[in-house]
PDB file of N, CA and C in Angstrom:
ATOM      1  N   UNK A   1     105.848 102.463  98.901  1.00  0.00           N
ATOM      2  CA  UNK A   1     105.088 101.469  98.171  1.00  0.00           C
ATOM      3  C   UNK A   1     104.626 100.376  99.125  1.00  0.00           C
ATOM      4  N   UNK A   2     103.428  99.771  98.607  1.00  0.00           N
ATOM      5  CA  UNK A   2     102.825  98.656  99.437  1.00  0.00           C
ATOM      6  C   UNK A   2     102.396  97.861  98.711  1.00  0.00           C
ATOM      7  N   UNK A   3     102.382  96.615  98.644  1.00  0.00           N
ATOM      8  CA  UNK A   3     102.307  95.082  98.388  1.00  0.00           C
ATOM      9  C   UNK A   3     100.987  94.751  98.889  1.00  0.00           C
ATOM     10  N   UNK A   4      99.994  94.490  98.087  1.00  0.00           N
ATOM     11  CA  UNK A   4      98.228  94.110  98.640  1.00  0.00           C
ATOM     12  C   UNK A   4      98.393  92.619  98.510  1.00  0.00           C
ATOM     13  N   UNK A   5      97.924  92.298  99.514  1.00  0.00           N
ATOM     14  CA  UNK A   5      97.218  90.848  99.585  1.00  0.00           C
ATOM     15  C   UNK A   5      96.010  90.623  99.698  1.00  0.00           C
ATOM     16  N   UNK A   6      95.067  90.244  98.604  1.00  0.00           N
ATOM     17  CA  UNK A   6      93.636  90.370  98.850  1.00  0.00           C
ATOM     18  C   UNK A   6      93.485  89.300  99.454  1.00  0.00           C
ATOM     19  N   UNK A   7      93.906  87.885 100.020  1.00  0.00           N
ATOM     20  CA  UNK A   7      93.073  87.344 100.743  1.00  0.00           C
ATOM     21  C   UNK A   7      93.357  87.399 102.085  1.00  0.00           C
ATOM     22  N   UNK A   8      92.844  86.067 102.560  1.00  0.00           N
ATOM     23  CA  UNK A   8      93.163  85.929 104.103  1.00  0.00           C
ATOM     24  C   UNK A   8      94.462  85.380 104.678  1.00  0.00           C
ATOM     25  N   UNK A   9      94.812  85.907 105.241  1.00  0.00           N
ATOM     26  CA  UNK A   9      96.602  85.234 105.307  1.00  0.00           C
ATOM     27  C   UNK A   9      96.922  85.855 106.606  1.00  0.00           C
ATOM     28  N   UNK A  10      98.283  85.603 107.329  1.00  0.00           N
ATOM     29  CA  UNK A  10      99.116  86.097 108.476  1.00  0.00           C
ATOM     30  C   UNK A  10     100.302  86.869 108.138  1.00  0.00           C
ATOM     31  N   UNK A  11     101.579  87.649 108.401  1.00  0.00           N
ATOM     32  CA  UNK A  11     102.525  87.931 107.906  1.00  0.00           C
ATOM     33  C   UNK A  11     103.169  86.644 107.927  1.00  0.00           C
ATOM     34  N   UNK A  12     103.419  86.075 108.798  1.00  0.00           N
ATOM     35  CA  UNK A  12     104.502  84.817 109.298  1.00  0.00           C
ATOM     36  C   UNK A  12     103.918  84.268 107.852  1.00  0.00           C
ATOM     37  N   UNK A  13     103.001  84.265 107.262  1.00  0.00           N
ATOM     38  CA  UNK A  13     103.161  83.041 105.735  1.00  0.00           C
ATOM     39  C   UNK A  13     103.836  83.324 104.873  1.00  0.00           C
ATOM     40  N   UNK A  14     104.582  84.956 104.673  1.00  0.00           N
ATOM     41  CA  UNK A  14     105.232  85.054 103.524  1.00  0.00           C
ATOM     42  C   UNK A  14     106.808  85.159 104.116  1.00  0.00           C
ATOM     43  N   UNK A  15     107.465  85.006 103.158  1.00  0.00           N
ATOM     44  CA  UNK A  15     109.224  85.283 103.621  1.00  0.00           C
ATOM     45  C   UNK A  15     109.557  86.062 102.350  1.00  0.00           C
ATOM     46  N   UNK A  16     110.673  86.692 102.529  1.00  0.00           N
ATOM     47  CA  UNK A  16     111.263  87.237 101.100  1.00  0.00           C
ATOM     48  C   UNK A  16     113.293  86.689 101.397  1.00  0.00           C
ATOM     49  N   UNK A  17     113.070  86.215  99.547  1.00  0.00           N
ATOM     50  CA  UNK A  17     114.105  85.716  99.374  1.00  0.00           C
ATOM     51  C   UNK A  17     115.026  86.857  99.172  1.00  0.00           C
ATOM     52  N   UNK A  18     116.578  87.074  99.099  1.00  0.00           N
ATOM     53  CA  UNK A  18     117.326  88.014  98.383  1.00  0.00           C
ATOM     54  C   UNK A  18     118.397  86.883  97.368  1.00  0.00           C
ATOM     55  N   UNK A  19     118.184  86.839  96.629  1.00  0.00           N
ATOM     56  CA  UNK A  19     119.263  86.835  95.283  1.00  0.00           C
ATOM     57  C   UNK A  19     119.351  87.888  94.117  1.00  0.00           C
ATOM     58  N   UNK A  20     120.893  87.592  93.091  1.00  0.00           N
ATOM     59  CA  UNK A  20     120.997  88.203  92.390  1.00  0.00           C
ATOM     60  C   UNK A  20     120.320  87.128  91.195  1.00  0.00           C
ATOM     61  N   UNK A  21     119.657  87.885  90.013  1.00  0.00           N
ATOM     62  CA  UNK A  21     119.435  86.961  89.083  1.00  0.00           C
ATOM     63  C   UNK A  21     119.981  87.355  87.452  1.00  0.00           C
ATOM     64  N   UNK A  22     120.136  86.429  86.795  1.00  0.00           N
ATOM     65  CA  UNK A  22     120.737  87.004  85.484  1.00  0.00           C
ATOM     66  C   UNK A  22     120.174  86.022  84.196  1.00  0.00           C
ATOM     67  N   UNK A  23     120.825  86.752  83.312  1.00  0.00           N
ATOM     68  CA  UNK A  23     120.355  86.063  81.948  1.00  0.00           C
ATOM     69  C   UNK A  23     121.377  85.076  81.254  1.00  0.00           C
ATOM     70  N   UNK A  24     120.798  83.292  81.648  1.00  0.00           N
ATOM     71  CA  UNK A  24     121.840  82.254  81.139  1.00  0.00           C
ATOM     72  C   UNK A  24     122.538  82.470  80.448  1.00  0.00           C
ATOM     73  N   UNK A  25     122.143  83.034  79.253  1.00  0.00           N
ATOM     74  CA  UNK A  25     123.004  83.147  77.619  1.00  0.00           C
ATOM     75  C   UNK A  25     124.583  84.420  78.017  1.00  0.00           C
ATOM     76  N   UNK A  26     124.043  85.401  78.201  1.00  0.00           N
ATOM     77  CA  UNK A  26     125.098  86.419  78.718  1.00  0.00           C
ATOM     78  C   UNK A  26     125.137  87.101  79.798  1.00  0.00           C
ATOM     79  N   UNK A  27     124.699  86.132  80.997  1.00  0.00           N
ATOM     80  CA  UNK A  27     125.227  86.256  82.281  1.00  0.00           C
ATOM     81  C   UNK A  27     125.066  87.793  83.127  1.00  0.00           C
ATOM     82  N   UNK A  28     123.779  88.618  81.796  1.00  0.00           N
ATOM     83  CA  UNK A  28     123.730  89.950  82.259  1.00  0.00           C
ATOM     84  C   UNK A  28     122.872  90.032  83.665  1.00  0.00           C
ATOM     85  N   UNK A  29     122.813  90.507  84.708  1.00  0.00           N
ATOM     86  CA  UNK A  29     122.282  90.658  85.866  1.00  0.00           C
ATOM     87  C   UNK A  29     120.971  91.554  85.974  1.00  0.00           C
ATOM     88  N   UNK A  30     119.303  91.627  86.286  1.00  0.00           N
ATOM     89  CA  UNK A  30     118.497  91.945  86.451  1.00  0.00           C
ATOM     90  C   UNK A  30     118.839  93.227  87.257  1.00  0.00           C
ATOM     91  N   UNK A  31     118.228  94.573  86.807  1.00  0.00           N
ATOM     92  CA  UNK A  31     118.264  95.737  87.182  1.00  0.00           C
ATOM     93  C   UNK A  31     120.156  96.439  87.624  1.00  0.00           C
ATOM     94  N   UNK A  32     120.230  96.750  88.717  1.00  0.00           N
ATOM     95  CA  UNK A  32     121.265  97.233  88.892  1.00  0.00           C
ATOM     96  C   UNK A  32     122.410  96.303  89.874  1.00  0.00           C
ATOM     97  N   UNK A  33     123.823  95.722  88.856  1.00  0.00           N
ATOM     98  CA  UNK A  33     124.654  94.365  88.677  1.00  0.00           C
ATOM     99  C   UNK A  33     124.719  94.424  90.885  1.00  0.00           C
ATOM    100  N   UNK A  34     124.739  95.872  91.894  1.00  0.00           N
ATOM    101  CA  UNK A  34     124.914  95.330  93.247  1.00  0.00           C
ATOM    102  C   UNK A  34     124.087  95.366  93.840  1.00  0.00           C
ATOM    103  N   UNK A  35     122.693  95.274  93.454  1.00  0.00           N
ATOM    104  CA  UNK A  35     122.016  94.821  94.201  1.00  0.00           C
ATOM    105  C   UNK A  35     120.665  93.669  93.680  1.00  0.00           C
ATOM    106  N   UNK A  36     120.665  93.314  94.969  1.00  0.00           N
ATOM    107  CA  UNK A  36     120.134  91.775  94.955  1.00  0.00           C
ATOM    108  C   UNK A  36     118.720  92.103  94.509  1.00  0.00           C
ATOM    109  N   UNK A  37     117.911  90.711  94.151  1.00  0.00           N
ATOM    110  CA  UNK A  37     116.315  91.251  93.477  1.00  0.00           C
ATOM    111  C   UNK A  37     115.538  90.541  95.088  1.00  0.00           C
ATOM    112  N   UNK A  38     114.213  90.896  94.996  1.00  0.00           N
ATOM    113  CA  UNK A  38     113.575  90.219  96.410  1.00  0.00           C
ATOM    114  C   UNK A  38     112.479  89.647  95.651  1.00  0.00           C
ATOM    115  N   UNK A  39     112.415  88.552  96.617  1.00  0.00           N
ATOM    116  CA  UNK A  39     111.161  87.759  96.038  1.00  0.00           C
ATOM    117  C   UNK A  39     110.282  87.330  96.966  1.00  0.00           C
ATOM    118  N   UNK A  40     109.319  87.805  97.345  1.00  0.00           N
ATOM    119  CA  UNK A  40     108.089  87.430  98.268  1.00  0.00           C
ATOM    120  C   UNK A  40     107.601  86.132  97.851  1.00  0.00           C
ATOM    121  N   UNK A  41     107.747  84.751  99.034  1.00  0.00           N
ATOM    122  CA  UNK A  41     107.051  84.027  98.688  1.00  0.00           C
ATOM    123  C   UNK A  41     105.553  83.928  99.665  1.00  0.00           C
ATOM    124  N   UNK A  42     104.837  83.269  99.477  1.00  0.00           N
ATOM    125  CA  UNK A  42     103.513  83.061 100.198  1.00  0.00           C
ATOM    126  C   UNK A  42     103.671  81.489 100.737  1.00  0.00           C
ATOM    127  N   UNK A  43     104.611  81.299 101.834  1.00  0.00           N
ATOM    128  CA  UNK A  43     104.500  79.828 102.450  1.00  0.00           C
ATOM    129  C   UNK A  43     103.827  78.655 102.315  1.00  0.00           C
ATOM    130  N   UNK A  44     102.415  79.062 102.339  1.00  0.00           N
ATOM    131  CA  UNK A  44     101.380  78.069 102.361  1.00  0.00           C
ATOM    132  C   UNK A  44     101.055  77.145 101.000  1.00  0.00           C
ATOM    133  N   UNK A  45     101.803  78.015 100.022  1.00  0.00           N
ATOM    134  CA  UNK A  45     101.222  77.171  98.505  1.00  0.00           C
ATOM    135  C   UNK A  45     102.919  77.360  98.031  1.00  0.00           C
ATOM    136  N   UNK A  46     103.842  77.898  98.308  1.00  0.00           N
ATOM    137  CA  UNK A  46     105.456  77.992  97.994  1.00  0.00           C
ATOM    138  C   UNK A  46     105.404  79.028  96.665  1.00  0.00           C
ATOM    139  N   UNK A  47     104.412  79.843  96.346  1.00  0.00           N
ATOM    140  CA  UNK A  47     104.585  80.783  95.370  1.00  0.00           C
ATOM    141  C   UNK A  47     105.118  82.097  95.730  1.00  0.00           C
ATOM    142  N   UNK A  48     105.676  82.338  94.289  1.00  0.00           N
ATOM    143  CA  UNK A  48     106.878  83.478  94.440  1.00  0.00           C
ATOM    144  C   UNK A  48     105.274  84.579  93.965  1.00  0.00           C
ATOM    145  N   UNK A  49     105.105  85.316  94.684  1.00  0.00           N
ATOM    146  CA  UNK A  49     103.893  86.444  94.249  1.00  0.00           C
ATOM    147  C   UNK A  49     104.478  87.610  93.764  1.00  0.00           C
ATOM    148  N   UNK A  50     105.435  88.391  94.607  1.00  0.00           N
ATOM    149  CA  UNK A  50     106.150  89.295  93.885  1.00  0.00           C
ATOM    150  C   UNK A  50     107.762  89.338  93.728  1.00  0.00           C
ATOM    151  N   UNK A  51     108.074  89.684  92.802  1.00  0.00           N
ATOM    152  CA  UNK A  51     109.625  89.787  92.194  1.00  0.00           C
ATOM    153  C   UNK A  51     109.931  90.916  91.932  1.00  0.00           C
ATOM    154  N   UNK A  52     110.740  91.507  93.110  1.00  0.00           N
ATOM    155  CA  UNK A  52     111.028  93.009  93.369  1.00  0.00           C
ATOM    156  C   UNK A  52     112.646  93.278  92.413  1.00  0.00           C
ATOM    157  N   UNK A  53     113.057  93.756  91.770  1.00  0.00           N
ATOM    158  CA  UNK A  53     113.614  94.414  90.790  1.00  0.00           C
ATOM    159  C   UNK A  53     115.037  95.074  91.852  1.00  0.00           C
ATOM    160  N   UNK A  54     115.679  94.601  92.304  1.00  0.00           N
ATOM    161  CA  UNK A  54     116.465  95.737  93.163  1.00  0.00           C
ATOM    162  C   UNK A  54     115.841  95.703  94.631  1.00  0.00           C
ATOM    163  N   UNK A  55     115.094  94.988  94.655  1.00  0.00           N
ATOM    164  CA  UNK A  55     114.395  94.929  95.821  1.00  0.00           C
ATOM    165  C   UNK A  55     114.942  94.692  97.169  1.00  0.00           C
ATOM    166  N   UNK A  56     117.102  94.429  97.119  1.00  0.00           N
ATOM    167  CA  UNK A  56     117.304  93.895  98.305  1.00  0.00           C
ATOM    168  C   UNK A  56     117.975  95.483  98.594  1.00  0.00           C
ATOM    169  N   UNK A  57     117.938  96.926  97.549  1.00  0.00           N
ATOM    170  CA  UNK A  57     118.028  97.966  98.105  1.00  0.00           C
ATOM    171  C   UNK A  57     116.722  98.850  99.079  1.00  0.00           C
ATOM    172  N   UNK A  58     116.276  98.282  99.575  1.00  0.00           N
ATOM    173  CA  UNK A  58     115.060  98.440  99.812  1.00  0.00           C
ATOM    174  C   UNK A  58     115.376  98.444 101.492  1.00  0.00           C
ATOM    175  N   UNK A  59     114.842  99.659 102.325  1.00  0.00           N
ATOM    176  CA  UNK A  59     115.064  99.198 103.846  1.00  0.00           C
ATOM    177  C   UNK A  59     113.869  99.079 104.476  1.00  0.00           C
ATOM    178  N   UNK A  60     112.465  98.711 103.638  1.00  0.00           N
ATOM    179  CA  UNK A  60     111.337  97.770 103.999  1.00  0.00           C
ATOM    180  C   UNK A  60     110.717  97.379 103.370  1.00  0.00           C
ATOM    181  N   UNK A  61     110.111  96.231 103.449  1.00  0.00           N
ATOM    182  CA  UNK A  61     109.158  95.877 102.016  1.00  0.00           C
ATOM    183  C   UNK A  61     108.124  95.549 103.118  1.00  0.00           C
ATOM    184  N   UNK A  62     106.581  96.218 102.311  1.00  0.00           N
ATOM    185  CA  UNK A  62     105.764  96.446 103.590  1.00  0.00           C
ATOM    186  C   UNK A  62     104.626  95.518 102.664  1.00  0.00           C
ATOM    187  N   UNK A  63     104.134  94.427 103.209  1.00  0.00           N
ATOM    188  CA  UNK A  63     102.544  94.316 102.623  1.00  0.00           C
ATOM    189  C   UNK A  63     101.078  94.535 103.503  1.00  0.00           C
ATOM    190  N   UNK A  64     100.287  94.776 102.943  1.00  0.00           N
ATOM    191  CA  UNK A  64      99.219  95.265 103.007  1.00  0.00           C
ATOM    192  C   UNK A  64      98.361  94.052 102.976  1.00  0.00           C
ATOM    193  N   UNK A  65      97.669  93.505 104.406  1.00  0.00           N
ATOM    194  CA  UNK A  65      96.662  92.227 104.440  1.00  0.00           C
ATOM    195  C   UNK A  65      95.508  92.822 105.558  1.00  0.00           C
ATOM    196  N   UNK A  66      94.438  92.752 104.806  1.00  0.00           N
ATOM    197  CA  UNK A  66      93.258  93.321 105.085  1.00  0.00           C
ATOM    198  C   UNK A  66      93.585  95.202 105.760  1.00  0.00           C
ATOM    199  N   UNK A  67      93.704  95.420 106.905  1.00  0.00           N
ATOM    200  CA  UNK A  67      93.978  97.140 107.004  1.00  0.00           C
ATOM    201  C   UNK A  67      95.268  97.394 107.846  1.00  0.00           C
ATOM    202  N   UNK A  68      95.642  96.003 107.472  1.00  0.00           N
ATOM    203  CA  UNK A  68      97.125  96.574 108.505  1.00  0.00           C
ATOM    204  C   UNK A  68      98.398  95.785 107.611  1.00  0.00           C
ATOM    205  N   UNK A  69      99.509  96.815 108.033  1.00  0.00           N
ATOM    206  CA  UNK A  69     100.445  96.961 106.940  1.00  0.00           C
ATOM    207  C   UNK A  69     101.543  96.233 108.250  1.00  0.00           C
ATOM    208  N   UNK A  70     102.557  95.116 107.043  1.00  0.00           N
ATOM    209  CA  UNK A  70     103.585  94.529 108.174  1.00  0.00           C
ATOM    210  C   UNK A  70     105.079  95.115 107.187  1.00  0.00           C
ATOM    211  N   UNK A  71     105.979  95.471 107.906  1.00  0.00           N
ATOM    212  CA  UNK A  71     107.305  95.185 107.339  1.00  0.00           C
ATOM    213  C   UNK A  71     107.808  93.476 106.851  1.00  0.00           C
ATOM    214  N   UNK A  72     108.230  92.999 105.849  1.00  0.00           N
ATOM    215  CA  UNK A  72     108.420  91.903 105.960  1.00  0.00           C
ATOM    216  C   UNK A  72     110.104  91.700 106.410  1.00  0.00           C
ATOM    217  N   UNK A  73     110.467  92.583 105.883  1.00  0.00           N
ATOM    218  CA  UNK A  73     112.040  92.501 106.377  1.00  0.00           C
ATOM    219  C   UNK A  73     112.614  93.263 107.517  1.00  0.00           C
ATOM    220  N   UNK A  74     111.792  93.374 108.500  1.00  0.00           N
ATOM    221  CA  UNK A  74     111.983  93.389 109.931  1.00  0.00           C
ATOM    222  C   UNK A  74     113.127  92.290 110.744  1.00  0.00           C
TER     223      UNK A  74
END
């Protein structure tokens, strides 16, 4: 899988977070309870763009900015 970024950007602008996240009321945990979710932010404006599901089982999360593809978790 690949992550599009339609505009103009660098890799160095995004980071990805790893936490676990859950539901206040009953403390149930998003996708599967050991592994962490990922969250791509975009530096320049501090937005979370994508919220990967399990995403810290993942051994690359690659996006796609204009024709070349970066690992972000390199």
């Amino acid at each position: 899988d690949v992550l599009v970024f339609g505009g103009t950007a660098r890799a160095d602008q995004f980071q990805v977070n790893f936490t676990h996240t859950a539901n206040k009321e009953t403390g149930e945990r998003s996708g599967d309870d050991d592994v962490q979710e990922a969250f791509v932010i975009y530096r320049p404006t501090g937005q979370i763009l994508w919220a990967l599901v399990d995403g810290g089982g993942e051994a690359s999360i690659n996006l796609q900015i204009g024709g070349d593809i970066f690992d972000l978790v390199v």
